[in-house]
C-alpha atoms as a PDB file:
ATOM      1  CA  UNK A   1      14.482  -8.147  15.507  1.00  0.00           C
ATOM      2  CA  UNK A   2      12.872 -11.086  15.223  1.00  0.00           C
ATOM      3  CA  UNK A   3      12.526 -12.672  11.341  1.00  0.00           C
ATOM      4  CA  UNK A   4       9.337 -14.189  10.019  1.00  0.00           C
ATOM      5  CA  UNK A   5       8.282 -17.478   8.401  1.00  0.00           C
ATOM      6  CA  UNK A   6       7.459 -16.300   4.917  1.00  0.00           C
ATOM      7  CA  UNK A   7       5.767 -19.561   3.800  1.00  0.00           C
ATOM      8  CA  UNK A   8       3.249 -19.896   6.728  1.00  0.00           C
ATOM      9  CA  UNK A   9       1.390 -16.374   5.332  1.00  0.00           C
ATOM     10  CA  UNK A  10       0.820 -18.366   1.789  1.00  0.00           C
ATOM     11  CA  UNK A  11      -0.626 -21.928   4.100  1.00  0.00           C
ATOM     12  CA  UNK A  12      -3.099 -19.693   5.716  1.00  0.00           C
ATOM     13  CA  UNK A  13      -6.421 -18.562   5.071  1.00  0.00           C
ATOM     14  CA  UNK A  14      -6.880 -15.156   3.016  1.00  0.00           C
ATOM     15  CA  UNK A  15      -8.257 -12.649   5.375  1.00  0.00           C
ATOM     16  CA  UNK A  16     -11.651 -11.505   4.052  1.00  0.00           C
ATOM     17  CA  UNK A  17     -11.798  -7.807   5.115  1.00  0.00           C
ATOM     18  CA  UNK A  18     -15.281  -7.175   3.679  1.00  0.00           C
ATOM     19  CA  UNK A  19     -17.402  -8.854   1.672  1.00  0.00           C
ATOM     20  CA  UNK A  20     -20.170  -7.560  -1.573  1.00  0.00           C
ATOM     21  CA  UNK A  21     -22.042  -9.529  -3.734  1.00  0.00           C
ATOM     22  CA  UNK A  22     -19.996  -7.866  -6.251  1.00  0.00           C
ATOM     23  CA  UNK A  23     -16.187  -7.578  -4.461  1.00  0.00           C
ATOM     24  CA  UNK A  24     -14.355  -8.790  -1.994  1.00  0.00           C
ATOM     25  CA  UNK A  25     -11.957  -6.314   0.145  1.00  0.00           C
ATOM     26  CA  UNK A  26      -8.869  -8.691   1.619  1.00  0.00           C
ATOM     27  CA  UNK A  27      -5.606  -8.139   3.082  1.00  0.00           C
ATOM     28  CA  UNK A  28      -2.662  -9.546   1.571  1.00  0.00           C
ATOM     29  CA  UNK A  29       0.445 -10.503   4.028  1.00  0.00           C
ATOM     30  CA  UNK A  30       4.020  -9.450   2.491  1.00  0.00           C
ATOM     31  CA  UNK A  31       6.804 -11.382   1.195  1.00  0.00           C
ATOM     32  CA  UNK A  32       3.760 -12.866  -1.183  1.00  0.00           C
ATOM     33  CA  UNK A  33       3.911 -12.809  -4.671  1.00  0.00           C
ATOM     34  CA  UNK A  34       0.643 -11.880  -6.424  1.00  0.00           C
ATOM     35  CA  UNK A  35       1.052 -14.011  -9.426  1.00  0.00           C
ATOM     36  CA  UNK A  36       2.318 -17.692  -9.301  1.00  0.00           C
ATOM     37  CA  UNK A  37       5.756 -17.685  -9.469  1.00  0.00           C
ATOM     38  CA  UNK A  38       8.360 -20.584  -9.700  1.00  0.00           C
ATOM     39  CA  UNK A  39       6.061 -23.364  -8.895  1.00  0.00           C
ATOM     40  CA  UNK A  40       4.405 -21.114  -5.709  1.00  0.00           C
ATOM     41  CA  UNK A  41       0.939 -20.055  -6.173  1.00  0.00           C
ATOM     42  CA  UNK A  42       0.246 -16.579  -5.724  1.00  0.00           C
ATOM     43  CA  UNK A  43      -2.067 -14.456  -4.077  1.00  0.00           C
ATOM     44  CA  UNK A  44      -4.651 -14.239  -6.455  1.00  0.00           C
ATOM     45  CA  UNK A  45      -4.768 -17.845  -6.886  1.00  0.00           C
ATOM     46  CA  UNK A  46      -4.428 -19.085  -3.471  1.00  0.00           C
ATOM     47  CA  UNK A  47      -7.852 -16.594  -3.234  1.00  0.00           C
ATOM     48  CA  UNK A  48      -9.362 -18.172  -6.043  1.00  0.00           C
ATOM     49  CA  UNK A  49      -8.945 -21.218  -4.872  1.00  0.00           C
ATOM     50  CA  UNK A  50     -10.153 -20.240  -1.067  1.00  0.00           C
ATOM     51  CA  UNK A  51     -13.459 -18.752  -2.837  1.00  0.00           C
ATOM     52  CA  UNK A  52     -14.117 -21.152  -5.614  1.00  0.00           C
ATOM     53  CA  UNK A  53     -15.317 -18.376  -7.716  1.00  0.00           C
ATOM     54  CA  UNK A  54     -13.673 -16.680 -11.137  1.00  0.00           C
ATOM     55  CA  UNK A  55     -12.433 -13.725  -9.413  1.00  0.00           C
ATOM     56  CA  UNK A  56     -10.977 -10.345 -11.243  1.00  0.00           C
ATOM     57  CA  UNK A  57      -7.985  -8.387  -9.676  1.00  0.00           C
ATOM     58  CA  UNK A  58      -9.153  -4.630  -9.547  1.00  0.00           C
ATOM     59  CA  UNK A  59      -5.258  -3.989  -8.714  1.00  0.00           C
ATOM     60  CA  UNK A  60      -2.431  -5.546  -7.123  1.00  0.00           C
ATOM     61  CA  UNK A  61       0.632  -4.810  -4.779  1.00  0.00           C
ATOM     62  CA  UNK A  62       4.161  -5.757  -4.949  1.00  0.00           C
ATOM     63  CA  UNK A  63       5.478  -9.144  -2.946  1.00  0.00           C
ATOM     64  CA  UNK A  64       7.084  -6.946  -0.139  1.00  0.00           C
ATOM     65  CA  UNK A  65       3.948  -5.049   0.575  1.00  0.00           C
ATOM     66  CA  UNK A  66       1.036  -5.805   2.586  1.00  0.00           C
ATOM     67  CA  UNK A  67      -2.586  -4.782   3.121  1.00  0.00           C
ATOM     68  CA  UNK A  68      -6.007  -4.014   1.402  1.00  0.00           C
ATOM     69  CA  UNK A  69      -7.003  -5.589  -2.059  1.00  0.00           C
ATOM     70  CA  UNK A  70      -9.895  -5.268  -4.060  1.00  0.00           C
ATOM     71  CA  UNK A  71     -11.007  -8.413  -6.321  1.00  0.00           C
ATOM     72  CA  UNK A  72     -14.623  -8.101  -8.526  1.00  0.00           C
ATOM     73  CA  UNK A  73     -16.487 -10.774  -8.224  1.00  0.00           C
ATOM     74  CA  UNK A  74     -17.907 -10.512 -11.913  1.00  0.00           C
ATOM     75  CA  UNK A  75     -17.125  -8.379 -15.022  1.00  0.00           C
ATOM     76  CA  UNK A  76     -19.430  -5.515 -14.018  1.00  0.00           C
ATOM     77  CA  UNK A  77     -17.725  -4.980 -11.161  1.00  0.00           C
ATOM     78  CA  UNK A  78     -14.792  -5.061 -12.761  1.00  0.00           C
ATOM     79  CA  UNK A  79     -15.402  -2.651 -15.326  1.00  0.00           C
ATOM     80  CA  UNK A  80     -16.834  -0.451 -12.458  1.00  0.00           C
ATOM     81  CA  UNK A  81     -13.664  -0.227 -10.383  1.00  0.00           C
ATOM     82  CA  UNK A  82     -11.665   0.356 -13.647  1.00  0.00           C
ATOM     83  CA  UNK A  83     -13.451   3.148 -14.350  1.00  0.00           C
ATOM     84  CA  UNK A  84     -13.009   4.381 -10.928  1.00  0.00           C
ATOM     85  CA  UNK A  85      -9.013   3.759 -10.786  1.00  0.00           C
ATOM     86  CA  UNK A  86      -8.746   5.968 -13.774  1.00  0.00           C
ATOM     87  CA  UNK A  87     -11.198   8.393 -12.908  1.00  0.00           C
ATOM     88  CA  UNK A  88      -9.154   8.958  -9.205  1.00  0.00           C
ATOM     89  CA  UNK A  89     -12.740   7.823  -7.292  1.00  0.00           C
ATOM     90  CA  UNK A  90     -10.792   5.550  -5.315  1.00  0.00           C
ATOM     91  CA  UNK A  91      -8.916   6.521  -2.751  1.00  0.00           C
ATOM     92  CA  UNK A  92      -5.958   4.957  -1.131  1.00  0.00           C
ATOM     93  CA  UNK A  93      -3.995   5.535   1.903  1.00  0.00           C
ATOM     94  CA  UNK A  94      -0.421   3.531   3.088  1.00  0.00           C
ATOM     95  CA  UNK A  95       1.372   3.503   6.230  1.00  0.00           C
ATOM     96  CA  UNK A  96       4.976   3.231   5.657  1.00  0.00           C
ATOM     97  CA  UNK A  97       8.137   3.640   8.668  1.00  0.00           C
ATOM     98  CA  UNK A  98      11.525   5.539   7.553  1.00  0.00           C
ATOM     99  CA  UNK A  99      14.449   6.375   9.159  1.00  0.00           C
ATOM    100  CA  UNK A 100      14.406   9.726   8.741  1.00  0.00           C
ATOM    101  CA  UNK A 101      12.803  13.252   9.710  1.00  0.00           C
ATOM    102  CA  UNK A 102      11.784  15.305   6.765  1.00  0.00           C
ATOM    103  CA  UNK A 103      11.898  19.195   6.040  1.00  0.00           C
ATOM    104  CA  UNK A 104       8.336  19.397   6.613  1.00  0.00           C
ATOM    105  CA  UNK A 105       5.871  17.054   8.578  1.00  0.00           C
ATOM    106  CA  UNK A 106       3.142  17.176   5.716  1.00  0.00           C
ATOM    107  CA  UNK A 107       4.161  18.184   2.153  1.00  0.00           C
ATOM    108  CA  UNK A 108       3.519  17.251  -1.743  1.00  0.00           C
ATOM    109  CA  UNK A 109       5.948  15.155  -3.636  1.00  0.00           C
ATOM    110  CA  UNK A 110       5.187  15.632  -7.071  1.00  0.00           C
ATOM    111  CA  UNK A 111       7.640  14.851 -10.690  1.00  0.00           C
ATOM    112  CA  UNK A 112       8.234  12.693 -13.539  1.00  0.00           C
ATOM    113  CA  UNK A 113       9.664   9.362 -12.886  1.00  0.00           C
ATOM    114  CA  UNK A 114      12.670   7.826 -14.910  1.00  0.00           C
ATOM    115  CA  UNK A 115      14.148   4.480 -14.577  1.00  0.00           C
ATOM    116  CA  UNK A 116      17.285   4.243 -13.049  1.00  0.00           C
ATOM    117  CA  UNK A 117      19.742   1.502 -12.097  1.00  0.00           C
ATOM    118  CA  UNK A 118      19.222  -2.498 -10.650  1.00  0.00           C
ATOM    119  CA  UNK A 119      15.177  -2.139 -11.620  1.00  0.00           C
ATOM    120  CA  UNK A 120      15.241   1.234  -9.426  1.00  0.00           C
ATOM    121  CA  UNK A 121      13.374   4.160 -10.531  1.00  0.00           C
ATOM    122  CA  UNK A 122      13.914   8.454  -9.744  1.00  0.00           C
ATOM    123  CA  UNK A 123      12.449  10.795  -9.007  1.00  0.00           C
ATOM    124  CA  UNK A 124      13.287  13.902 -11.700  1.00  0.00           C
ATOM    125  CA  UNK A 125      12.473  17.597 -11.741  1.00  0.00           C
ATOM    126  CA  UNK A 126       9.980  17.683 -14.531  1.00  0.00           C
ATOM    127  CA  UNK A 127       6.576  16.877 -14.365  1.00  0.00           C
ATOM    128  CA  UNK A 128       5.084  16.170 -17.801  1.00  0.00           C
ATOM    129  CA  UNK A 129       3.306  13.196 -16.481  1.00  0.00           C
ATOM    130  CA  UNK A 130       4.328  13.090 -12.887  1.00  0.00           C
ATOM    131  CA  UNK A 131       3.499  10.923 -10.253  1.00  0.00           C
ATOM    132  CA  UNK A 132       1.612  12.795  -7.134  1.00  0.00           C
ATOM    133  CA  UNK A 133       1.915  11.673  -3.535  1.00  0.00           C
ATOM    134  CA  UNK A 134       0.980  13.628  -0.366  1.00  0.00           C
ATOM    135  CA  UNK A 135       2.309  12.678   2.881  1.00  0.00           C
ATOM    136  CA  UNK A 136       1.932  13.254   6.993  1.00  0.00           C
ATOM    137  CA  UNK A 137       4.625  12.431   9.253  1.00  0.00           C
ATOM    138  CA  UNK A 138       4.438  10.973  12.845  1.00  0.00           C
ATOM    139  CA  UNK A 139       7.281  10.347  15.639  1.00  0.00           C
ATOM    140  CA  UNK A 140       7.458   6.709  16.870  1.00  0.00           C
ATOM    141  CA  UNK A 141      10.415   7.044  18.509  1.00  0.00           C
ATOM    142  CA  UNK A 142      13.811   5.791  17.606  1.00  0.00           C
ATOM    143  CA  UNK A 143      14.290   8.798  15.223  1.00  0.00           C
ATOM    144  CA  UNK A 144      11.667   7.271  12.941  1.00  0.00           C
ATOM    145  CA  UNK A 145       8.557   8.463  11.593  1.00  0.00           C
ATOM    146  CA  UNK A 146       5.187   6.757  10.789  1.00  0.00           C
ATOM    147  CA  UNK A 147       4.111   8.264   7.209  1.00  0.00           C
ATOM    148  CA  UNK A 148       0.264   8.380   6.074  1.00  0.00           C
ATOM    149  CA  UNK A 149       0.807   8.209   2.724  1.00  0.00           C
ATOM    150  CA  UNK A 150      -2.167   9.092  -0.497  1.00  0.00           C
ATOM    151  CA  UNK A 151      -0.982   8.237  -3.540  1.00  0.00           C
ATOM    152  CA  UNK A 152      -2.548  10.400  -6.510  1.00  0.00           C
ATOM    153  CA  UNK A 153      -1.482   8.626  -9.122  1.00  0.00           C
ATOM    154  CA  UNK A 154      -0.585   5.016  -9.522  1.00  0.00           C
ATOM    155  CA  UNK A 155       3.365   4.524 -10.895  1.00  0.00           C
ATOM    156  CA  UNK A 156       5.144   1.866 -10.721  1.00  0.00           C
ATOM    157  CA  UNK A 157       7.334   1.807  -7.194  1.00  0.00           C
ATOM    158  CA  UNK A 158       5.702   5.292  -6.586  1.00  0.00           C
ATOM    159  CA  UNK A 159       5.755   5.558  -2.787  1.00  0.00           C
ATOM    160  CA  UNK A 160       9.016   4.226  -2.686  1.00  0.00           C
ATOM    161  CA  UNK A 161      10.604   6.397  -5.109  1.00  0.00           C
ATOM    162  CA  UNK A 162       8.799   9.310  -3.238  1.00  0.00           C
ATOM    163  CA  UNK A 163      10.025   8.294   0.277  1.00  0.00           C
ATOM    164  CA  UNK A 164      13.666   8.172  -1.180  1.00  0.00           C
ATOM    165  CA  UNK A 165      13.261  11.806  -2.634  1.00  0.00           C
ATOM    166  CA  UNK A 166      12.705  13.203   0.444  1.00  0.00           C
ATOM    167  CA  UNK A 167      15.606  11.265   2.342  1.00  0.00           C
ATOM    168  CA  UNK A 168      13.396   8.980   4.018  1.00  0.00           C
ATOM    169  CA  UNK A 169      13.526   5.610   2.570  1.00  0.00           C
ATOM    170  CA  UNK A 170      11.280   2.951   3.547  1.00  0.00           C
ATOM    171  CA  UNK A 171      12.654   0.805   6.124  1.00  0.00           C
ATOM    172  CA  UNK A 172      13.460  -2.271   4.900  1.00  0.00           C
ATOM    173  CA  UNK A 173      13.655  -0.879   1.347  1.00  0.00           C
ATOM    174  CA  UNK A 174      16.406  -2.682  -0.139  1.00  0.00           C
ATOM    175  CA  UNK A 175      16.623  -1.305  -3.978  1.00  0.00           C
ATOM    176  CA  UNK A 176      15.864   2.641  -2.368  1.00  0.00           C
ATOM    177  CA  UNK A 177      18.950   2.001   0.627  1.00  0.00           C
ATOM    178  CA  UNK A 178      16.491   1.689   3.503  1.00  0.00           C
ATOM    179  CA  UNK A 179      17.941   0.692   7.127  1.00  0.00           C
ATOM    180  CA  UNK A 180      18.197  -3.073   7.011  1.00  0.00           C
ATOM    181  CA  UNK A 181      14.825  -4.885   8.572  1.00  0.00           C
ATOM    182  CA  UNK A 182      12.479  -7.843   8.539  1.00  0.00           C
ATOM    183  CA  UNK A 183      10.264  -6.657   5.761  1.00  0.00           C
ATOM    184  CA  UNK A 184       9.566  -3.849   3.758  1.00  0.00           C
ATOM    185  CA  UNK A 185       7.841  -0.930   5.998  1.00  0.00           C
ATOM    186  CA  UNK A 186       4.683  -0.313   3.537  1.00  0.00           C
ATOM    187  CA  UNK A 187       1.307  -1.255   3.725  1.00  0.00           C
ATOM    188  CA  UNK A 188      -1.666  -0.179   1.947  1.00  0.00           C
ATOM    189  CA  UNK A 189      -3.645   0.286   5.240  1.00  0.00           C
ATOM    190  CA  UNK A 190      -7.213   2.296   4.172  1.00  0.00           C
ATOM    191  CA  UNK A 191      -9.535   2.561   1.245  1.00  0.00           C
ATOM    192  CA  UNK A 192     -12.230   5.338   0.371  1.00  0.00           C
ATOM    193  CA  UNK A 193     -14.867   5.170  -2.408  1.00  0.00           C
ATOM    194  CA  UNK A 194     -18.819   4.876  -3.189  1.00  0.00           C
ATOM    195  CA  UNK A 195     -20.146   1.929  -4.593  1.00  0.00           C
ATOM    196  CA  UNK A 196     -23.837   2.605  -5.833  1.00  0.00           C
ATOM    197  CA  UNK A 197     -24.359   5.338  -4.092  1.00  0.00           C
ATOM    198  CA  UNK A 198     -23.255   3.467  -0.144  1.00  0.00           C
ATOM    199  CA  UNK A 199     -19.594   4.997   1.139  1.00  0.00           C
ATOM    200  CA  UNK A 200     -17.410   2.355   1.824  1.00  0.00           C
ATOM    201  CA  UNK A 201     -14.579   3.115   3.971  1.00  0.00           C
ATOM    202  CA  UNK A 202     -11.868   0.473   5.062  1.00  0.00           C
ATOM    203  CA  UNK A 203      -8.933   0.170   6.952  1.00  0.00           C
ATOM    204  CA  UNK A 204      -6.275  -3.100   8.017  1.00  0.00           C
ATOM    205  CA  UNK A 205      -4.071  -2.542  10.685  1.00  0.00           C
ATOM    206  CA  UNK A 206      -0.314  -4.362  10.084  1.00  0.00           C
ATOM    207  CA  UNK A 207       0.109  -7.217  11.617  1.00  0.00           C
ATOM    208  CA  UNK A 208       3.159  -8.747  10.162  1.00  0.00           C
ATOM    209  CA  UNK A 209       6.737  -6.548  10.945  1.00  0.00           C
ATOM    210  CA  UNK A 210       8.394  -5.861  14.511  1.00  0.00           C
ATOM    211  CA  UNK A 211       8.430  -2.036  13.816  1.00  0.00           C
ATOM    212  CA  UNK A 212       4.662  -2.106  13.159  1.00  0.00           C
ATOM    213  CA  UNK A 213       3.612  -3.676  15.869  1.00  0.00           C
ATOM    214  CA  UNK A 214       4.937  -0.765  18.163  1.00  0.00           C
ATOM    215  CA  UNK A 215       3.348   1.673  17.107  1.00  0.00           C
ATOM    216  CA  UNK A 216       1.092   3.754  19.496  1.00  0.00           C
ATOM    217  CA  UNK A 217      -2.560   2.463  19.654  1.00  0.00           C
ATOM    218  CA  UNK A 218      -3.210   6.318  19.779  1.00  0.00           C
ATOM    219  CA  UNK A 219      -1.403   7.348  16.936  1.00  0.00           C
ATOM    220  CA  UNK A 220      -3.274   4.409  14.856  1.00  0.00           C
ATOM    221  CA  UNK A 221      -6.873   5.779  15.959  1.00  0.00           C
ATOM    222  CA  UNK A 222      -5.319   9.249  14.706  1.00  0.00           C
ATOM    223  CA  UNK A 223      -4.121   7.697  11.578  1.00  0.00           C
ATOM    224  CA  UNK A 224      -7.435   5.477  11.261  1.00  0.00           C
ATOM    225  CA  UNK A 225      -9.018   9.214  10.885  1.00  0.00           C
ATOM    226  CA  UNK A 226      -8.017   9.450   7.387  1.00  0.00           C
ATOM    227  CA  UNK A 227     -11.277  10.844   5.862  1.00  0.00           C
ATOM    228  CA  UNK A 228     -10.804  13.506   8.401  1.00  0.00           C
ATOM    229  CA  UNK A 229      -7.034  14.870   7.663  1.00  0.00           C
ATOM    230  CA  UNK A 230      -7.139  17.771   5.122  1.00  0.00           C
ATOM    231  CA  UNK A 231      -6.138  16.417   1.744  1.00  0.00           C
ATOM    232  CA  UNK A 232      -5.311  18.554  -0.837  1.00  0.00           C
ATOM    233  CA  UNK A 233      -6.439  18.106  -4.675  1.00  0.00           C
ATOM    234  CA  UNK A 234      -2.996  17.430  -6.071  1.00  0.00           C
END
């Protein structure tokens, strides 16, 4: 497999996936950090500084994942899609690739999660403030699946840890023992909410990872369906 020039994602242009008076909607390559870090400017910045404008991060993914952002473009905004987040009004979807086939090829993956070892976190049995994920499961060959993830809740390394639980790490995954690759297999591929009172629906295929890249153009306009697939309230 072929490896990727990290640095050239942070030189280029932030894509601008859709663009509000109030928010932008852009896609964030992996292997970036979000914050400045070690001399590097980070995502947000490099987008503040693309934009010119004071800019608020609604949220924010982890260096090794890619895909959709949300950043207010004034305090209203801001307080709107905070609201939202806590309120579950905003829905997100991820495409991730593991290695393995689960039990089931649609299923809940709900409990409490505990730290564990080398800034890993578990999955336990209990569920007095668990973290919710439902999942669909595609072949793409290879013995590896294409998962449509929805994240309920919003914990820290959530997917991952979920993934793992089921025996399916993430490829690429190295703190949750995923098959060796260049780059971590998750990307935060669709959002789903209403701003004042106008649906907004959004999705960014990968473009960055070898594994990605092959997947079927029909089983992306199946997964681009997301609003259609029967989603349970978790």
């Amino acid at each position: 497999m072929s490896t990727e020039i990290d640095m050239k994602a942070i030189n280029e242009p932030v894509e601008i996936v859709f663009t509000h008076a109030d928010f932008y909607i852009v896609n964030k390559p992996h292997n970036v950090d979000f914050h400045d870090n070690q001399g590097e400017t980070g995502f947000f910045n490099q987008f503040k500084q693309q934009t010119g404008e004071s800019l608020y991060p609604v949220h924010r993914l982890d260096k090794a994942t890619s895909g959709l952002i949300i950043f207010a473009r004034n305090l209203a905004a801001e307080h709107f899609f905070n609201q939202a987040l806590q309120q579950h009004q905003i829905n997100k979807y991820y495409l991730a690739i593991g290695g393995h086939k689960p039990k089931q090829k649609q299923g809940r993956i709900i409990g409490d999660m505990e730290k564990s070892r080398n800034k890993a976190w578990k999955l336990s049995r209990t569920k007095l403030n668990p973290a919710k994920t439902f999942f669909y499961s595609f072949s793409v060959g290879d013995k590896k699946r294409l998962y449509l993830l929805k994240p309920y809740t919003g914990k820290t390394h959530q997917l991952r840890v979920a993934m793992k639980s089921i025996s399916a790490s993430i490829i690429g995954d190295d703190i949750y023992q995923g098959e060796k690759a260049d780059r971590l297999y998750l990307h935060a591929f669709a959002l789903s909410f209403n701003y004042q009172q106008t649906q907004i629906s959004l999705i960014s295929i990968p473009k960055q990872g070898d594994y990605f890249k092959q997947i079927p153009a029909d089983l992306l306009t199946q997964v681009s369906q997301f609003n259609d697939f029967n989603w349970p309230i978790l």
